[in-house]
C-alpha atoms as a PDB file:
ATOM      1  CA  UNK A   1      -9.351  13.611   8.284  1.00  0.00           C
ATOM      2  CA  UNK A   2     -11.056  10.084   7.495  1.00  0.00           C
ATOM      3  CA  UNK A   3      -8.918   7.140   6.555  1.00  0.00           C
ATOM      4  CA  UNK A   4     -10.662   7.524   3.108  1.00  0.00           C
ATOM      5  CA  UNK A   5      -9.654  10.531   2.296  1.00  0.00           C
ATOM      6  CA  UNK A   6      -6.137  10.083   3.782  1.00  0.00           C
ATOM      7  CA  UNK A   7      -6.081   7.500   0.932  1.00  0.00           C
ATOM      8  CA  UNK A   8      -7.099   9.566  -1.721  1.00  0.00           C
ATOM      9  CA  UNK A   9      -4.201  12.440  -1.002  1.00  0.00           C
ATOM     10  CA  UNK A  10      -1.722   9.540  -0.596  1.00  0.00           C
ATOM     11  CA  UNK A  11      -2.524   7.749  -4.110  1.00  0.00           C
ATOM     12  CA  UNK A  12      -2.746  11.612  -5.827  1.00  0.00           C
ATOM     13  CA  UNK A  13       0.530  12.111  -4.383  1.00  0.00           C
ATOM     14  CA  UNK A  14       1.641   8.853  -6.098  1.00  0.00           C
ATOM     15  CA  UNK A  15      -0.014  10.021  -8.826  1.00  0.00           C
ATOM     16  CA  UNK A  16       1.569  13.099  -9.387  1.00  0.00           C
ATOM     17  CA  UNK A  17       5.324  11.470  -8.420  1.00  0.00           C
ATOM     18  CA  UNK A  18       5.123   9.090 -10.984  1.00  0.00           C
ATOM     19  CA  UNK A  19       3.935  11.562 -13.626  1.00  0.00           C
ATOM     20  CA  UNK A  20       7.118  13.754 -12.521  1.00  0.00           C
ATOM     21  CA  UNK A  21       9.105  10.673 -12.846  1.00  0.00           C
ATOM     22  CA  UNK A  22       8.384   9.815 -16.096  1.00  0.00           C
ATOM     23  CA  UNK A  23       8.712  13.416 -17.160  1.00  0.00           C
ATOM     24  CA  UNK A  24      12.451  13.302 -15.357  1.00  0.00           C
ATOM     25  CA  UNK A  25      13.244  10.200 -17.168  1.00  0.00           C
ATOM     26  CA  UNK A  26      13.125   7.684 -13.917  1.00  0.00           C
ATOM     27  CA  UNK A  27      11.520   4.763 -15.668  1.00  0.00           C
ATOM     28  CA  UNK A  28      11.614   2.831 -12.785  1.00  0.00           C
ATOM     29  CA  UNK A  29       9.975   5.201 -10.252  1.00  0.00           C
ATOM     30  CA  UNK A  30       7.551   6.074 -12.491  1.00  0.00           C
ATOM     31  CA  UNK A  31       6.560   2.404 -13.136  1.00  0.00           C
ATOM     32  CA  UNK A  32       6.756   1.686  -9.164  1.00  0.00           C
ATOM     33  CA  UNK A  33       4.670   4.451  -7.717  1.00  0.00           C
ATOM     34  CA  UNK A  34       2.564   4.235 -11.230  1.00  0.00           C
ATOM     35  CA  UNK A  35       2.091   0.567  -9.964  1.00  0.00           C
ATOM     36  CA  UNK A  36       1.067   1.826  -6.759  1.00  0.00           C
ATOM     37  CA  UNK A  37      -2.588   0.352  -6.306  1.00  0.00           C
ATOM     38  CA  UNK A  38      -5.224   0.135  -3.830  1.00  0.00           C
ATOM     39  CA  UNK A  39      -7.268  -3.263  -2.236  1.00  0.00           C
ATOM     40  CA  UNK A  40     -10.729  -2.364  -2.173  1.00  0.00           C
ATOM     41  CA  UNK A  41     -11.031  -5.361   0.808  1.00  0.00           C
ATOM     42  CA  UNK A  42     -12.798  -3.758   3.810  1.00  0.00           C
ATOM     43  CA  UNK A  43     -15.795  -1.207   4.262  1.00  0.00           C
ATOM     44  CA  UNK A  44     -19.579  -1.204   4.742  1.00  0.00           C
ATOM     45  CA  UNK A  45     -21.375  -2.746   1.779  1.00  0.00           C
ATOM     46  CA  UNK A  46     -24.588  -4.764   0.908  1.00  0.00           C
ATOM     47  CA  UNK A  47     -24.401  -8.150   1.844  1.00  0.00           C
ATOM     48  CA  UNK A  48     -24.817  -9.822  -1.290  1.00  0.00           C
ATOM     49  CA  UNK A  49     -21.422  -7.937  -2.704  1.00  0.00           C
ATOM     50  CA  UNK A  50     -19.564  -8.753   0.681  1.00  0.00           C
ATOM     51  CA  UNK A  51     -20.173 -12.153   0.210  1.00  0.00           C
ATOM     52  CA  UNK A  52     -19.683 -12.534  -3.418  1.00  0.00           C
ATOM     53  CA  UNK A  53     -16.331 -10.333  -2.514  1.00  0.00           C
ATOM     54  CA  UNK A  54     -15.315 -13.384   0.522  1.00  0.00           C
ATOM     55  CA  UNK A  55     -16.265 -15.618  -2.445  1.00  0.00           C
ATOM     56  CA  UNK A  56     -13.563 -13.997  -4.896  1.00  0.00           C
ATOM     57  CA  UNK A  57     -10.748 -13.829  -1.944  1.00  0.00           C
ATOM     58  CA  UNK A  58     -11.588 -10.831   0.169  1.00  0.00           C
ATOM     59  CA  UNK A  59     -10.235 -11.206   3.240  1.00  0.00           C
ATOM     60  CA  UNK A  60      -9.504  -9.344   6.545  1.00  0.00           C
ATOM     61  CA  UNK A  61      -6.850  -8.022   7.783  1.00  0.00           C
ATOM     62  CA  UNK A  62      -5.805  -7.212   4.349  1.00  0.00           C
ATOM     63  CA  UNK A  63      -3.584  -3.685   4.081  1.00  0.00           C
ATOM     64  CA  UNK A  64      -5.763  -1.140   1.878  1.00  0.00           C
ATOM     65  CA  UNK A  65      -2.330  -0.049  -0.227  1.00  0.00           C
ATOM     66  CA  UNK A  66       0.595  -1.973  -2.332  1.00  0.00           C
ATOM     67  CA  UNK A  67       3.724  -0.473  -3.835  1.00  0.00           C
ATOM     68  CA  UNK A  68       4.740  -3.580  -6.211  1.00  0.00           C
ATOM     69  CA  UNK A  69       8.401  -2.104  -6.156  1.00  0.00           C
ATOM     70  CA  UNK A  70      11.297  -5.116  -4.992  1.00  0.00           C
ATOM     71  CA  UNK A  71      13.994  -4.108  -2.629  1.00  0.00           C
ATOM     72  CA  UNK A  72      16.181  -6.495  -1.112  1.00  0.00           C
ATOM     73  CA  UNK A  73      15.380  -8.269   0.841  1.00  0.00           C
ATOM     74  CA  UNK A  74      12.064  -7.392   0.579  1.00  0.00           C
ATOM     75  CA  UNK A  75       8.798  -8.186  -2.196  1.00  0.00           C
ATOM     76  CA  UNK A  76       7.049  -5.135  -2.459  1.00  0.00           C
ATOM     77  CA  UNK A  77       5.538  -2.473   0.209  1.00  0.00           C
ATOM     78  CA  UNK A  78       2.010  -2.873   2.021  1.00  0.00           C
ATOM     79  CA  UNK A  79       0.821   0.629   3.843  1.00  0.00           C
ATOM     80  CA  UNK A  80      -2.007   0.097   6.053  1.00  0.00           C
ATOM     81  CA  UNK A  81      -3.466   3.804   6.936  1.00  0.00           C
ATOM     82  CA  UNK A  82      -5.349   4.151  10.365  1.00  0.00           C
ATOM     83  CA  UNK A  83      -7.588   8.047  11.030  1.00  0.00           C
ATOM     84  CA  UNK A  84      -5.521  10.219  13.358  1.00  0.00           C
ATOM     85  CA  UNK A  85      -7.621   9.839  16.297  1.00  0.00           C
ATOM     86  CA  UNK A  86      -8.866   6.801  17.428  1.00  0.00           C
ATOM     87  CA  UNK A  87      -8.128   4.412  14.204  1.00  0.00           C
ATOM     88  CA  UNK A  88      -6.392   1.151  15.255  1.00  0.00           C
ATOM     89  CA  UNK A  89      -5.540  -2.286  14.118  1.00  0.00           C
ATOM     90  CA  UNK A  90      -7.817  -4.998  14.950  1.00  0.00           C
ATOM     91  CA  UNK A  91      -6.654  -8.964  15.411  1.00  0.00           C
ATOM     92  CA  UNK A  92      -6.861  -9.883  12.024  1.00  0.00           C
ATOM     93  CA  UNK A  93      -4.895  -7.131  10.715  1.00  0.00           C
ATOM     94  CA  UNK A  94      -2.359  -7.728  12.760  1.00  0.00           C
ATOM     95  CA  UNK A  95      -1.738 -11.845  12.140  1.00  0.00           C
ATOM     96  CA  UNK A  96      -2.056 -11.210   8.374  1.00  0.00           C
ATOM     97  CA  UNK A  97       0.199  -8.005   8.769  1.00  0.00           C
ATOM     98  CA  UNK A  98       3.035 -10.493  10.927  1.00  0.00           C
ATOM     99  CA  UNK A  99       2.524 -13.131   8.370  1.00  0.00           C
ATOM    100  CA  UNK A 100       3.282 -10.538   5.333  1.00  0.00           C
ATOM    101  CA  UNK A 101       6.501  -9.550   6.720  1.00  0.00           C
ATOM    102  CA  UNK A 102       7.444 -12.986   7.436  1.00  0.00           C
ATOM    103  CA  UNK A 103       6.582 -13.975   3.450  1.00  0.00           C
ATOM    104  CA  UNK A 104       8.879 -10.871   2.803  1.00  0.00           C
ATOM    105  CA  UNK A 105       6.720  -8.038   2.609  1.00  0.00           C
ATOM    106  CA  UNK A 106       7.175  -4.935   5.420  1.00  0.00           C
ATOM    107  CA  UNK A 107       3.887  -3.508   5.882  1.00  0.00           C
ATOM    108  CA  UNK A 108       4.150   0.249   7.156  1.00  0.00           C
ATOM    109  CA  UNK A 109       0.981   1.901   9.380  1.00  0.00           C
ATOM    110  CA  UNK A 110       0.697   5.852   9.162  1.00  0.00           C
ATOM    111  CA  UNK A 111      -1.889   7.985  10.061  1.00  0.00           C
ATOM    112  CA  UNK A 112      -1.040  11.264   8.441  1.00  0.00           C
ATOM    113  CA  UNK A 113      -0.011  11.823   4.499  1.00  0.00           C
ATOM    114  CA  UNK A 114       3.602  13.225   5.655  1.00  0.00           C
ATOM    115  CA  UNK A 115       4.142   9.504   7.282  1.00  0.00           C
ATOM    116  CA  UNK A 116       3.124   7.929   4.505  1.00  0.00           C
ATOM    117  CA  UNK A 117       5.211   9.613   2.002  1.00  0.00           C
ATOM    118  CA  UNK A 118       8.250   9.455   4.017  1.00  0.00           C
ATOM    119  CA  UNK A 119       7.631   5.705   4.471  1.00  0.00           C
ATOM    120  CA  UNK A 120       7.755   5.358   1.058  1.00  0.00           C
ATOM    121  CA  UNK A 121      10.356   7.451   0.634  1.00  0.00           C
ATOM    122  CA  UNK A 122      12.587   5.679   2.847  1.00  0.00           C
ATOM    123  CA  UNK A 123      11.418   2.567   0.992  1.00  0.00           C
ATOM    124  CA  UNK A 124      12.156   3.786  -2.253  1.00  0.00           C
ATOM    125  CA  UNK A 125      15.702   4.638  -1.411  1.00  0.00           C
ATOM    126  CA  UNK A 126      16.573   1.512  -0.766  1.00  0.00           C
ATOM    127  CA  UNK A 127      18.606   0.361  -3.382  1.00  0.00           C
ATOM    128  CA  UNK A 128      16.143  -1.603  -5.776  1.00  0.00           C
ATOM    129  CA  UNK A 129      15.860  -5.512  -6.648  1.00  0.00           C
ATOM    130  CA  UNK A 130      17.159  -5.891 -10.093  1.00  0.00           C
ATOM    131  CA  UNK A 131      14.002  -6.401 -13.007  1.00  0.00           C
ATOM    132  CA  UNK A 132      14.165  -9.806 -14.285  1.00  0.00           C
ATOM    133  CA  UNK A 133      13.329  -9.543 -17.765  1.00  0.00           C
ATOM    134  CA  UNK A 134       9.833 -12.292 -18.353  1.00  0.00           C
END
Protein backbone atom coordinates (compact mmCIF):
# COMPACT_ATOMS: atom_id res chain seq x y z
CA UNK A 1 0.00 0.00 0.00
CA UNK A 2 1.39 3.65 -0.85
CA UNK A 3 1.54 6.27 1.84
CA UNK A 4 -1.20 8.00 -0.30
CA UNK A 5 -3.55 5.73 -0.16
CA UNK A 6 -2.83 4.78 3.50
CA UNK A 7 -4.02 8.41 3.89
CA UNK A 8 -7.05 8.20 2.12
CA UNK A 9 -8.45 4.95 4.28
CA UNK A 10 -7.24 6.78 7.43
CA UNK A 11 -9.20 10.23 6.73
CA UNK A 12 -12.47 7.90 5.38
CA UNK A 13 -12.18 6.21 8.56
CA UNK A 14 -12.32 9.66 10.26
CA UNK A 15 -14.84 10.35 8.09
CA UNK A 16 -17.14 7.79 8.79
CA UNK A 17 -16.35 8.06 12.91
CA UNK A 18 -17.34 11.42 13.04
CA UNK A 19 -20.52 10.89 11.01
CA UNK A 20 -21.32 7.97 13.65
CA UNK A 21 -20.54 10.41 16.29
CA UNK A 22 -22.74 12.92 15.47
CA UNK A 23 -25.44 10.39 14.78
CA UNK A 24 -24.66 8.96 18.60
CA UNK A 25 -24.88 12.37 19.94
CA UNK A 26 -20.89 12.83 20.79
CA UNK A 27 -20.63 16.45 19.78
CA UNK A 28 -17.27 16.58 20.66
CA UNK A 29 -15.90 13.54 18.76
CA UNK A 30 -17.70 14.35 15.97
CA UNK A 31 -16.27 17.93 15.86
CA UNK A 32 -12.59 16.45 16.64
CA UNK A 33 -12.24 13.71 14.10
CA UNK A 34 -14.67 16.04 11.75
CA UNK A 35 -11.73 18.55 12.34
CA UNK A 36 -9.38 16.00 11.38
CA UNK A 37 -7.50 17.60 8.27
CA UNK A 38 -4.72 16.93 6.05
CA UNK A 39 -1.30 19.29 5.09
CA UNK A 40 -0.93 19.06 1.54
CA UNK A 41 3.11 20.09 2.30
CA UNK A 42 5.28 17.48 0.52
CA UNK A 43 5.08 15.58 -2.95
CA UNK A 44 6.31 15.93 -6.55
CA UNK A 45 4.92 19.05 -8.21
CA UNK A 46 5.84 21.71 -10.89
CA UNK A 47 8.22 24.05 -9.78
CA UNK A 48 6.45 27.14 -10.09
CA UNK A 49 3.61 25.74 -7.44
CA UNK A 50 6.48 24.38 -5.09
CA UNK A 51 7.84 27.58 -4.88
CA UNK A 52 4.83 29.70 -4.70
CA UNK A 53 3.82 26.84 -1.92
CA UNK A 54 7.65 27.68 0.13
CA UNK A 55 6.40 31.24 -0.54
CA UNK A 56 2.96 30.71 1.41
CA UNK A 57 4.78 28.59 4.38
CA UNK A 58 5.32 25.11 3.05
CA UNK A 59 7.81 23.63 4.77
CA UNK A 60 9.57 20.24 5.36
CA UNK A 61 9.42 18.06 7.72
CA UNK A 62 5.88 18.98 8.16
CA UNK A 63 3.48 15.80 9.40
CA UNK A 64 0.86 15.14 6.44
CA UNK A 65 -2.20 14.76 9.26
CA UNK A 66 -3.69 16.99 12.33
CA UNK A 67 -6.37 16.00 14.81
CA UNK A 68 -7.12 19.68 16.31
CA UNK A 69 -8.57 17.82 19.48
CA UNK A 70 -6.76 19.29 23.14
CA UNK A 71 -5.82 16.79 25.73
CA UNK A 72 -3.85 17.67 28.59
CA UNK A 73 -1.17 18.28 28.46
CA UNK A 74 -1.10 18.21 25.02
CA UNK A 75 -2.37 20.84 21.78
CA UNK A 76 -3.68 18.68 19.32
CA UNK A 77 -2.36 15.31 17.48
CA UNK A 78 0.13 15.28 14.37
CA UNK A 79 0.26 11.58 12.55
CA UNK A 80 3.00 11.34 10.19
CA UNK A 81 2.29 8.00 7.96
CA UNK A 82 5.45 6.24 6.42
CA UNK A 83 4.62 2.98 3.37
CA UNK A 84 5.11 -0.38 5.06
CA UNK A 85 8.25 -1.24 3.44
CA UNK A 86 10.94 0.94 3.11
CA UNK A 87 9.18 4.49 4.08
CA UNK A 88 11.27 6.41 6.67
CA UNK A 89 11.77 9.76 8.22
CA UNK A 90 14.27 11.97 6.79
CA UNK A 91 16.31 14.89 8.94
CA UNK A 92 13.92 17.44 8.61
CA UNK A 93 11.06 15.49 9.69
CA UNK A 94 12.54 14.53 12.49
CA UNK A 95 13.85 18.21 14.05
CA UNK A 96 10.41 19.67 13.19
CA UNK A 97 8.72 16.41 14.61
CA UNK A 98 11.14 16.93 18.18
CA UNK A 99 10.34 20.55 18.07
CA UNK A 100 6.35 19.82 17.84
CA UNK A 101 6.36 17.75 20.84
CA UNK A 102 8.42 20.12 22.68
CA UNK A 103 5.69 23.15 21.68
CA UNK A 104 3.15 20.50 23.05
CA UNK A 105 2.09 18.57 20.25
CA UNK A 106 2.90 14.43 20.21
CA UNK A 107 3.32 13.52 16.74
CA UNK A 108 2.54 9.66 16.20
CA UNK A 109 4.32 7.63 12.97
CA UNK A 110 2.30 4.46 11.69
CA UNK A 111 2.60 2.62 8.77
CA UNK A 112 -0.54 0.56 8.60
CA UNK A 113 -4.38 1.96 9.04
CA UNK A 114 -4.85 -0.40 12.30
CA UNK A 115 -1.80 1.81 13.91
CA UNK A 116 -3.18 4.73 13.03
CA UNK A 117 -6.57 4.27 14.36
CA UNK A 118 -5.44 2.87 17.53
CA UNK A 119 -3.12 5.89 17.92
CA UNK A 120 -5.88 7.93 17.76
CA UNK A 121 -7.80 5.97 19.71
CA UNK A 122 -5.55 5.96 22.53
CA UNK A 123 -5.39 9.72 21.98
CA UNK A 124 -8.89 10.25 22.05
CA UNK A 125 -9.35 8.53 25.34
CA UNK A 126 -7.49 10.69 27.02
CA UNK A 127 -9.60 12.68 28.99
CA UNK A 128 -10.16 15.96 26.85
CA UNK A 129 -8.96 19.75 27.46
CA UNK A 130 -11.99 21.64 28.44
CA UNK A 131 -13.54 24.08 25.22
CA UNK A 132 -13.03 27.57 26.09
CA UNK A 133 -15.93 29.28 24.85
CA UNK A 134 -14.36 32.46 22.11
Amino acid sequence: MTESALQRKLVLWAKKEAAKAHRDGDARRAAELGAFHSIPNGGARHVATAWKMKLEGARPGVPDLFLPAPRAPWHGLYLELKRPHGGRLGDAQLALHATLFRLGYPVFVADDLDDAVERIEAYLATPPTPWVAP
